[in-house]
N, C-alpha and C. Protein backbone atom coordinates (compact mmCIF):
# COMPACT_ATOMS: atom_id res chain seq x y z
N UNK A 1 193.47 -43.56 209.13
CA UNK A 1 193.04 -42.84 210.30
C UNK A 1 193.72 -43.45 211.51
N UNK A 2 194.27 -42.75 212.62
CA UNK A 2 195.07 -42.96 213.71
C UNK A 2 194.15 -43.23 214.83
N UNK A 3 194.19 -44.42 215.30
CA UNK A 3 192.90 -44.53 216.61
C UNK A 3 194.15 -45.05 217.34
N UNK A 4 194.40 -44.71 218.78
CA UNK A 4 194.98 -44.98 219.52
C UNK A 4 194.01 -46.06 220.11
N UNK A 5 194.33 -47.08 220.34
CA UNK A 5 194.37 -48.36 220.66
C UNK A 5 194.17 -49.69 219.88
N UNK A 6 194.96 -51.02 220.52
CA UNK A 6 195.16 -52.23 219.84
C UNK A 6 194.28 -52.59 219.34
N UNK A 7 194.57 -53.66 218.56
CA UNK A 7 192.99 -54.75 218.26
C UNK A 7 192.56 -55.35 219.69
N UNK A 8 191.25 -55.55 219.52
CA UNK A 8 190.11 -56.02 220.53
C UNK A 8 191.03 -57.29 221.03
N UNK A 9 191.23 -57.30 222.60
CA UNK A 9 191.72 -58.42 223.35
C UNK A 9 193.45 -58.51 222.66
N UNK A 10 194.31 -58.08 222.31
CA UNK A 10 195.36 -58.30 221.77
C UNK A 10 196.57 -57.58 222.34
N UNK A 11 197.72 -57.88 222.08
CA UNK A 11 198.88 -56.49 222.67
C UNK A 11 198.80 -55.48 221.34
N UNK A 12 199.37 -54.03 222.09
CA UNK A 12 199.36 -52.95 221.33
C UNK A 12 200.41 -53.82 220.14
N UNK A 13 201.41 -54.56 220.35
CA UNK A 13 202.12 -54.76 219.30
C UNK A 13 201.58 -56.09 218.29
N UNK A 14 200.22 -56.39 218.47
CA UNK A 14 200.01 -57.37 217.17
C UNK A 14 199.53 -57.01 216.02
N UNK A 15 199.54 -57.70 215.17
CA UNK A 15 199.41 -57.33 213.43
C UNK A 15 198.26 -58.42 213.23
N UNK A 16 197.63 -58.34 212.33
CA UNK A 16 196.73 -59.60 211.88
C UNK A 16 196.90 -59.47 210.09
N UNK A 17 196.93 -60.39 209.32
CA UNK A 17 197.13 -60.22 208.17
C UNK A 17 195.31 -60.33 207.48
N UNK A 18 195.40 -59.13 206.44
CA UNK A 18 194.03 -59.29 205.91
C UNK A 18 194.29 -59.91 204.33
N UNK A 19 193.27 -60.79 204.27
CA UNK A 19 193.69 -61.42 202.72
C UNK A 19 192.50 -60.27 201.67
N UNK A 20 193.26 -60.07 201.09
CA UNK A 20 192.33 -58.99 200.14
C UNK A 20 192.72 -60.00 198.38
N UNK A 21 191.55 -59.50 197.85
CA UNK A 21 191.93 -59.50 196.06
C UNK A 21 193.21 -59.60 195.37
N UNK A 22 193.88 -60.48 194.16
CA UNK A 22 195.00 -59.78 193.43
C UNK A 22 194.95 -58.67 193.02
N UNK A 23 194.45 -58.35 192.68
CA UNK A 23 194.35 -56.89 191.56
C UNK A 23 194.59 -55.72 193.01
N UNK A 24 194.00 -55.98 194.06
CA UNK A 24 194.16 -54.59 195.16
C UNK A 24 195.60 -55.08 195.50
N UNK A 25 196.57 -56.30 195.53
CA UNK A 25 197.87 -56.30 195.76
C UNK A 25 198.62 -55.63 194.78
N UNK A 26 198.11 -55.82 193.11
CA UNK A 26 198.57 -55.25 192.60
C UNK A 26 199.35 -53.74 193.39
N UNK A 27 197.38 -52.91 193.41
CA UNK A 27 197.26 -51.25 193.42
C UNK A 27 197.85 -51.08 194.59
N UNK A 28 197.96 -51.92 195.83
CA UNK A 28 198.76 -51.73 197.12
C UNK A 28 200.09 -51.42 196.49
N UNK A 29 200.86 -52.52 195.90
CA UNK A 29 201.90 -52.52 195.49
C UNK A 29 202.26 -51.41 194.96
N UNK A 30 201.87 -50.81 193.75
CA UNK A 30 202.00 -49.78 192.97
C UNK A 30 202.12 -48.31 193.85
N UNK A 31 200.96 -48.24 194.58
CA UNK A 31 200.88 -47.30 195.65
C UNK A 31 202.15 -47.27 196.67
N UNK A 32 202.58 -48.14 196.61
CA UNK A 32 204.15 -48.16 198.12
C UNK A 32 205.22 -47.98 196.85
N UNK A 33 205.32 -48.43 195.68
CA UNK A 33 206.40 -48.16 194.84
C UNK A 33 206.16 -46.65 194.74
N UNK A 34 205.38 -45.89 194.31
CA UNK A 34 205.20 -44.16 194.21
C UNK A 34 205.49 -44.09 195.75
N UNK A 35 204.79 -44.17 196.18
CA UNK A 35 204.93 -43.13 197.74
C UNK A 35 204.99 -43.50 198.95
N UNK A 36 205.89 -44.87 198.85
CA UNK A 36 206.68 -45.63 199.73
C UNK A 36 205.65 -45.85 201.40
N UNK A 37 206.33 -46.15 202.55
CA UNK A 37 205.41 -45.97 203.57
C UNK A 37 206.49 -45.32 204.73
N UNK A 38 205.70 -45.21 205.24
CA UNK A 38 206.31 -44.25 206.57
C UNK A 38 207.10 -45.29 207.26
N UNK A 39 208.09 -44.18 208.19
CA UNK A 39 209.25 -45.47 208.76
C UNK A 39 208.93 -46.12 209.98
N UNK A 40 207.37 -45.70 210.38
CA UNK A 40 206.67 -46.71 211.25
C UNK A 40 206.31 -47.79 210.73
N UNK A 41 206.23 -48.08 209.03
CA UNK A 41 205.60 -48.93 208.17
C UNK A 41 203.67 -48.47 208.13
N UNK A 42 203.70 -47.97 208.60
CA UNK A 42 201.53 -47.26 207.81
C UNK A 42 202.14 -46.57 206.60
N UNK A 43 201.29 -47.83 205.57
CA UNK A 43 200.76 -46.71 204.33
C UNK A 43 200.04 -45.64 204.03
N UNK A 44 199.29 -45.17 204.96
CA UNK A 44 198.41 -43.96 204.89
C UNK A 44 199.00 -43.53 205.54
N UNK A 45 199.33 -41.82 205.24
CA UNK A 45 199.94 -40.97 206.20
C UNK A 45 199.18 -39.31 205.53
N UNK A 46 199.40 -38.35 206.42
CA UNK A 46 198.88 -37.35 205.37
C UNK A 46 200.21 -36.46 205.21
N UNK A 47 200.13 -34.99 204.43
CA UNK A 47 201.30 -34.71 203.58
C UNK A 47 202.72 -34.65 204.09
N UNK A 48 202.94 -34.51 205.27
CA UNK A 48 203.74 -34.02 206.34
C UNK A 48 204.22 -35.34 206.98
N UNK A 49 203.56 -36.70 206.31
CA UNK A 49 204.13 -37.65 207.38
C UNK A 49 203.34 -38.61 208.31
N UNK A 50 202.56 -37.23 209.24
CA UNK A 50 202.08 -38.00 210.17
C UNK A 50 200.56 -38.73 210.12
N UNK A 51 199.81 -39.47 210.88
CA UNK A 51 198.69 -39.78 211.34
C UNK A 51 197.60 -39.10 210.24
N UNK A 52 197.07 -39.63 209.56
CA UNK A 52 195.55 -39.21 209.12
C UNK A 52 194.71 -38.86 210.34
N UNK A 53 194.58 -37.73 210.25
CA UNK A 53 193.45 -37.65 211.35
C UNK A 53 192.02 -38.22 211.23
N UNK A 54 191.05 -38.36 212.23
CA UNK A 54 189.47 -38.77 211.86
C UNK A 54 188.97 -37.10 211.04
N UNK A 55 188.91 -36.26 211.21
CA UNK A 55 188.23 -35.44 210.45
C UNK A 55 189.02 -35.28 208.80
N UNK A 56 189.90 -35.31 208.67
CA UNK A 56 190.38 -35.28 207.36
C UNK A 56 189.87 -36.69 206.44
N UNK A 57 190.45 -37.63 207.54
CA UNK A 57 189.47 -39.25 207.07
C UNK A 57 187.94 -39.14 206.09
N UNK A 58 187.13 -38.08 207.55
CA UNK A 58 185.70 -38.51 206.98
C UNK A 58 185.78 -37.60 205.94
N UNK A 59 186.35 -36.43 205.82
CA UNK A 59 186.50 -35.80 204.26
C UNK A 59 186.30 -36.46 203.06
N UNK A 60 187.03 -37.16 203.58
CA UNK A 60 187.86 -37.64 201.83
C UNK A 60 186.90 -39.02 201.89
N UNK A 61 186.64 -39.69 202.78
CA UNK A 61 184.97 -40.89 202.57
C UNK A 61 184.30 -40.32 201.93
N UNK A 62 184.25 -39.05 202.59
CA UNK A 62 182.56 -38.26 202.12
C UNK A 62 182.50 -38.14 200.79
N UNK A 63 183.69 -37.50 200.14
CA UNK A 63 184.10 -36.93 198.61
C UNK A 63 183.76 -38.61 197.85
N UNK A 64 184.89 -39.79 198.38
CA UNK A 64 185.43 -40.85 197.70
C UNK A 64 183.25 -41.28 197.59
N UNK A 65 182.71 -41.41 198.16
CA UNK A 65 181.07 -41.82 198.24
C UNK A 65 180.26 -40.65 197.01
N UNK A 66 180.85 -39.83 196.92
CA UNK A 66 179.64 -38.77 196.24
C UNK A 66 180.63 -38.88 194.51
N UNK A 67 181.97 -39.85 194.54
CA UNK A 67 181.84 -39.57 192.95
C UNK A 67 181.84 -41.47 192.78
N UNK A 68 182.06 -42.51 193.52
CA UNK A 68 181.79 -43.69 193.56
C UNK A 68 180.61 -44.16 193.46
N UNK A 69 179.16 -43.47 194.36
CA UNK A 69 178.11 -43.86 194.55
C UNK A 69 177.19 -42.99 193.45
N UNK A 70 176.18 -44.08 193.09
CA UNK A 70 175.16 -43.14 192.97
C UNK A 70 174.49 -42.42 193.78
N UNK A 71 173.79 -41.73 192.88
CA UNK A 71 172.72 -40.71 194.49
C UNK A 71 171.80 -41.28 195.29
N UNK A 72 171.23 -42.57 195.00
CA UNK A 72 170.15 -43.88 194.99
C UNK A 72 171.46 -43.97 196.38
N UNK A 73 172.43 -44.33 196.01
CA UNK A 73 173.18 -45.50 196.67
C UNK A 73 173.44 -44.58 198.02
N UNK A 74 174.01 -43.42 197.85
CA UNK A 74 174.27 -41.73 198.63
C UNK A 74 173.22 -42.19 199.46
N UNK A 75 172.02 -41.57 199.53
CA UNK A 75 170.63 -41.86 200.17
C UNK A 75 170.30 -42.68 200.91
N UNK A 76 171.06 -44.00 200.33
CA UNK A 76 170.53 -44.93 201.11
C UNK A 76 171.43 -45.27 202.28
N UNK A 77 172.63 -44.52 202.47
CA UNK A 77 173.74 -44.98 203.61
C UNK A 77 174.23 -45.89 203.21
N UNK A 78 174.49 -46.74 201.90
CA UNK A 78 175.54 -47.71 201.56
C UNK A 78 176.78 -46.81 202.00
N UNK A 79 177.42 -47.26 202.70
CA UNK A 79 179.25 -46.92 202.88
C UNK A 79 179.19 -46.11 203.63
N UNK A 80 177.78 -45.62 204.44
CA UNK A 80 178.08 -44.39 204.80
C UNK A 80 179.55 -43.92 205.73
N UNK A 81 179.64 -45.18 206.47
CA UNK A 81 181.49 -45.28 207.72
C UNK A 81 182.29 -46.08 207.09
N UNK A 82 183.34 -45.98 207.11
CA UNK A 82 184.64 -47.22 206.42
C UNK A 82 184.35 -48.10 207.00
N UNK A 83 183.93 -48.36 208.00
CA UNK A 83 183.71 -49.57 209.10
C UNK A 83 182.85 -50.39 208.52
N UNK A 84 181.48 -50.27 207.75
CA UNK A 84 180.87 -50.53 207.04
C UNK A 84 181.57 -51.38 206.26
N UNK A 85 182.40 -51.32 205.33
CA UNK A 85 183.45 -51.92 204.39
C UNK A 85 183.64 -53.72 205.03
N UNK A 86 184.36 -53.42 206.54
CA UNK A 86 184.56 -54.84 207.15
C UNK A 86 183.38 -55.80 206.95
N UNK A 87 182.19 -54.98 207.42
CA UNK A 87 180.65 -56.17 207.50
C UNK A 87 180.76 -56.22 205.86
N UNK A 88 180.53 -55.36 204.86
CA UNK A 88 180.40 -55.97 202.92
C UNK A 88 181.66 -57.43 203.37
N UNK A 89 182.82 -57.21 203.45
CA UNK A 89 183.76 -58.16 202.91
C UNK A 89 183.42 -59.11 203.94
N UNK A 90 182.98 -59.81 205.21
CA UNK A 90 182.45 -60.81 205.62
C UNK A 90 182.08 -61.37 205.34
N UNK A 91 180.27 -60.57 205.31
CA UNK A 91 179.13 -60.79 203.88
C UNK A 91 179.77 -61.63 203.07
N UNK A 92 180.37 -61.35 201.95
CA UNK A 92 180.37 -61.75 200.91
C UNK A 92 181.91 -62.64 201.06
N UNK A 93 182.25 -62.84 201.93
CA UNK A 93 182.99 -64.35 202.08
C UNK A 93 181.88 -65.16 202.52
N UNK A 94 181.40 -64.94 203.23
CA UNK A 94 179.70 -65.71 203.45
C UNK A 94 179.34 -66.20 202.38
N UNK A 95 178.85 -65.17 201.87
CA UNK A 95 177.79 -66.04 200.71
C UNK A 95 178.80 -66.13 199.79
N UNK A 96 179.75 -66.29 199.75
CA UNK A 96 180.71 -67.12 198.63
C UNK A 96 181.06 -68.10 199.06
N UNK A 97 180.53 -68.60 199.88
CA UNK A 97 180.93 -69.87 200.63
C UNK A 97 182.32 -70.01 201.43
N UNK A 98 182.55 -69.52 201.30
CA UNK A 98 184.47 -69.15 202.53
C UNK A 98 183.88 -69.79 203.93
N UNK A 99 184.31 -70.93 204.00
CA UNK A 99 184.05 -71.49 205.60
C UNK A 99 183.86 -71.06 206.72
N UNK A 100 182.93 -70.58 207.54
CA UNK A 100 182.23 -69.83 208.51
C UNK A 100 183.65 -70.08 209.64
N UNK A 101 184.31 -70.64 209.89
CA UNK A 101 185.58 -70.80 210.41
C UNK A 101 186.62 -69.98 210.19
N UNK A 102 186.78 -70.09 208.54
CA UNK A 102 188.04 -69.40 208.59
C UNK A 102 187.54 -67.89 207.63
N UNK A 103 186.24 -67.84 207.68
CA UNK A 103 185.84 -66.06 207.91
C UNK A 103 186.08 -65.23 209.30
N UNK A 104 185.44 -66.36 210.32
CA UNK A 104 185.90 -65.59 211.94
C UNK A 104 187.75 -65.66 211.95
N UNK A 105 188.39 -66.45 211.63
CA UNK A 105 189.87 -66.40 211.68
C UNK A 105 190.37 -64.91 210.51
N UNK A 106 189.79 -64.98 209.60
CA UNK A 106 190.16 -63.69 208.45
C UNK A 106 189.57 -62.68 209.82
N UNK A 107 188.81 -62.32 210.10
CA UNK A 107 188.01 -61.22 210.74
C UNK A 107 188.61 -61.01 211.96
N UNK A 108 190.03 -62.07 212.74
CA UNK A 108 190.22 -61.61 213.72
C UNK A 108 188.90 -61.83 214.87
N UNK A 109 188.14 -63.03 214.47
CA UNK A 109 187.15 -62.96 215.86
C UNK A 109 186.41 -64.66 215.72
N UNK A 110 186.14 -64.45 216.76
CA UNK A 110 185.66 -66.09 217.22
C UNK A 110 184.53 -66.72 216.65
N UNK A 111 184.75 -68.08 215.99
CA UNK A 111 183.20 -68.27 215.18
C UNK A 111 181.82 -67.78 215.90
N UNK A 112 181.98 -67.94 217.19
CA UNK A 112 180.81 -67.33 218.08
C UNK A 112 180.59 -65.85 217.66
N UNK A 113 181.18 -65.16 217.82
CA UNK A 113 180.77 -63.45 216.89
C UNK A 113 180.66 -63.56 216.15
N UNK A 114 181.33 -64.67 214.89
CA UNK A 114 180.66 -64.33 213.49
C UNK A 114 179.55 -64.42 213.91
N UNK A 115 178.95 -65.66 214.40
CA UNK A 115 177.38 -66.67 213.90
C UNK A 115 176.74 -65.27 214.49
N UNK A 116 176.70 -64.83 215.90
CA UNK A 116 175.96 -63.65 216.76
C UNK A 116 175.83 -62.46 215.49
N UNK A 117 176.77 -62.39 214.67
CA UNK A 117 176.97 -61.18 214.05
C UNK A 117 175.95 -61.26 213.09
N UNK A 118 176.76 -62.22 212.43
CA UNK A 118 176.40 -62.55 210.68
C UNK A 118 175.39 -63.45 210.51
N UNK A 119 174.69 -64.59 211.51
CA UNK A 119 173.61 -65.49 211.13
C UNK A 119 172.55 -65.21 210.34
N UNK A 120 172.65 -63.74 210.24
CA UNK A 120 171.06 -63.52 209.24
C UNK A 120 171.87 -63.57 207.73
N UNK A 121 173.01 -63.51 207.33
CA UNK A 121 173.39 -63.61 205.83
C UNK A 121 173.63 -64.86 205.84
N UNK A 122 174.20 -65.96 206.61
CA UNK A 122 173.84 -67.13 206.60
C UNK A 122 172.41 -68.02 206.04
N UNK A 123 171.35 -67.12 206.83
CA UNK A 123 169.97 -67.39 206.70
C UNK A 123 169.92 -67.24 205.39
N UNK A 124 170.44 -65.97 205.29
CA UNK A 124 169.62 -65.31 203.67
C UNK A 124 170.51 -66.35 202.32
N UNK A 125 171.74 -66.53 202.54
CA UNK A 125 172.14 -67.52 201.78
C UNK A 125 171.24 -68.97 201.74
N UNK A 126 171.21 -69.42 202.60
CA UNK A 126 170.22 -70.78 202.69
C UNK A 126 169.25 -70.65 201.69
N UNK A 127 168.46 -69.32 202.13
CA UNK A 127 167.33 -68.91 201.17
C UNK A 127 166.76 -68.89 200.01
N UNK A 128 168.49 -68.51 199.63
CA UNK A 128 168.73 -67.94 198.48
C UNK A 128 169.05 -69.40 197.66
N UNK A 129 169.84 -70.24 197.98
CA UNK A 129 170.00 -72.13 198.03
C UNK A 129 168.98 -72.49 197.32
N UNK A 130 168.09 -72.44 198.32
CA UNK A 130 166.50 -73.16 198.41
C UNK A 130 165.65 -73.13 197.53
N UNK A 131 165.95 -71.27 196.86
CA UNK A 131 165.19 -70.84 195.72
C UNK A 131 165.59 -71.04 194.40
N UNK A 132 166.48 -72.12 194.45
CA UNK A 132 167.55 -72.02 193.47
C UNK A 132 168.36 -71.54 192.91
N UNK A 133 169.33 -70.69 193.75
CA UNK A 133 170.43 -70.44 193.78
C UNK A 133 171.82 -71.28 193.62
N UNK A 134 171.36 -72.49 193.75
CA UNK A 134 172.64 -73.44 194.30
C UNK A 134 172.00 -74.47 193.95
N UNK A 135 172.22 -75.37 193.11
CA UNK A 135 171.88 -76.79 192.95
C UNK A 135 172.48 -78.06 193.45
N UNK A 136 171.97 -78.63 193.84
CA UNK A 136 172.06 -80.03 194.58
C UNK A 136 172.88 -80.75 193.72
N UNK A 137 173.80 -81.31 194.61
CA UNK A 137 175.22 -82.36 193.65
C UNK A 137 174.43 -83.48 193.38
């Protein structure tokens, strides 16, 4: 999807690198070998080339949620925005223990917004510690 403007506080011309999974480098990979990327370099484009628009976007969310999700899951607004997606993969550098440091550095934002953001999955990890989740060295 094409949003005209930069990342938060940045020039229109910066990049930030996101560390994702092997297996999605794999399917990245595979995906640019079939159908290469545009000569702006964006891998998403729609048939013609240009810009994904936001309404074609939420289309194809909407579809990608109703054969991914259950109907439980549908209902409940799991995924309901892609945006959604960023807070899961935080989350769960969180509670995988990924250093509250270099989660705000992955995320593009200052440990101060994580903690403001994210302190309650922090909490809930502790919790989760306490109840025996995590045993003491």
């Amino acid at each position: 999807m094409h949003e005209v403007h930069s990342l938060k506080s940045r020039a229109a011309s910066a990049t930030r690198p996101v560390p994702i999974p092997p297996p999605f480098v794999r399917m990245l990979r595979a995906h640019v070998k079939r159908f290469g990327v545009a000569p702006d370099g964006r891998l998403f484009r729609n048939q013609v080339g240009n810009y994904v628009d936001a309404a074609a976007y939420g289309i194809t969310w909407a579809r990608a949620r109703e054969h991914a999700l259950t109907p439980t899951e549908r209902t409940s607004g799991l995924a309901k925005r892609p945006h959604e997606l960023r807070h899961a993969g935080i989350s769960f550098w969180l509670y995988s223990g990924v250093d509250p440091a270099e989660c705000a550095r992955r995320a593009g934002q200052s440990i101060e917004v994580l903690f403001r953001h994210y302190a309650k999955f922090l909490d809930g990890f502790r919790a989760w510690s306490r109840a025996g989740g995590v045993e003491d060295a």
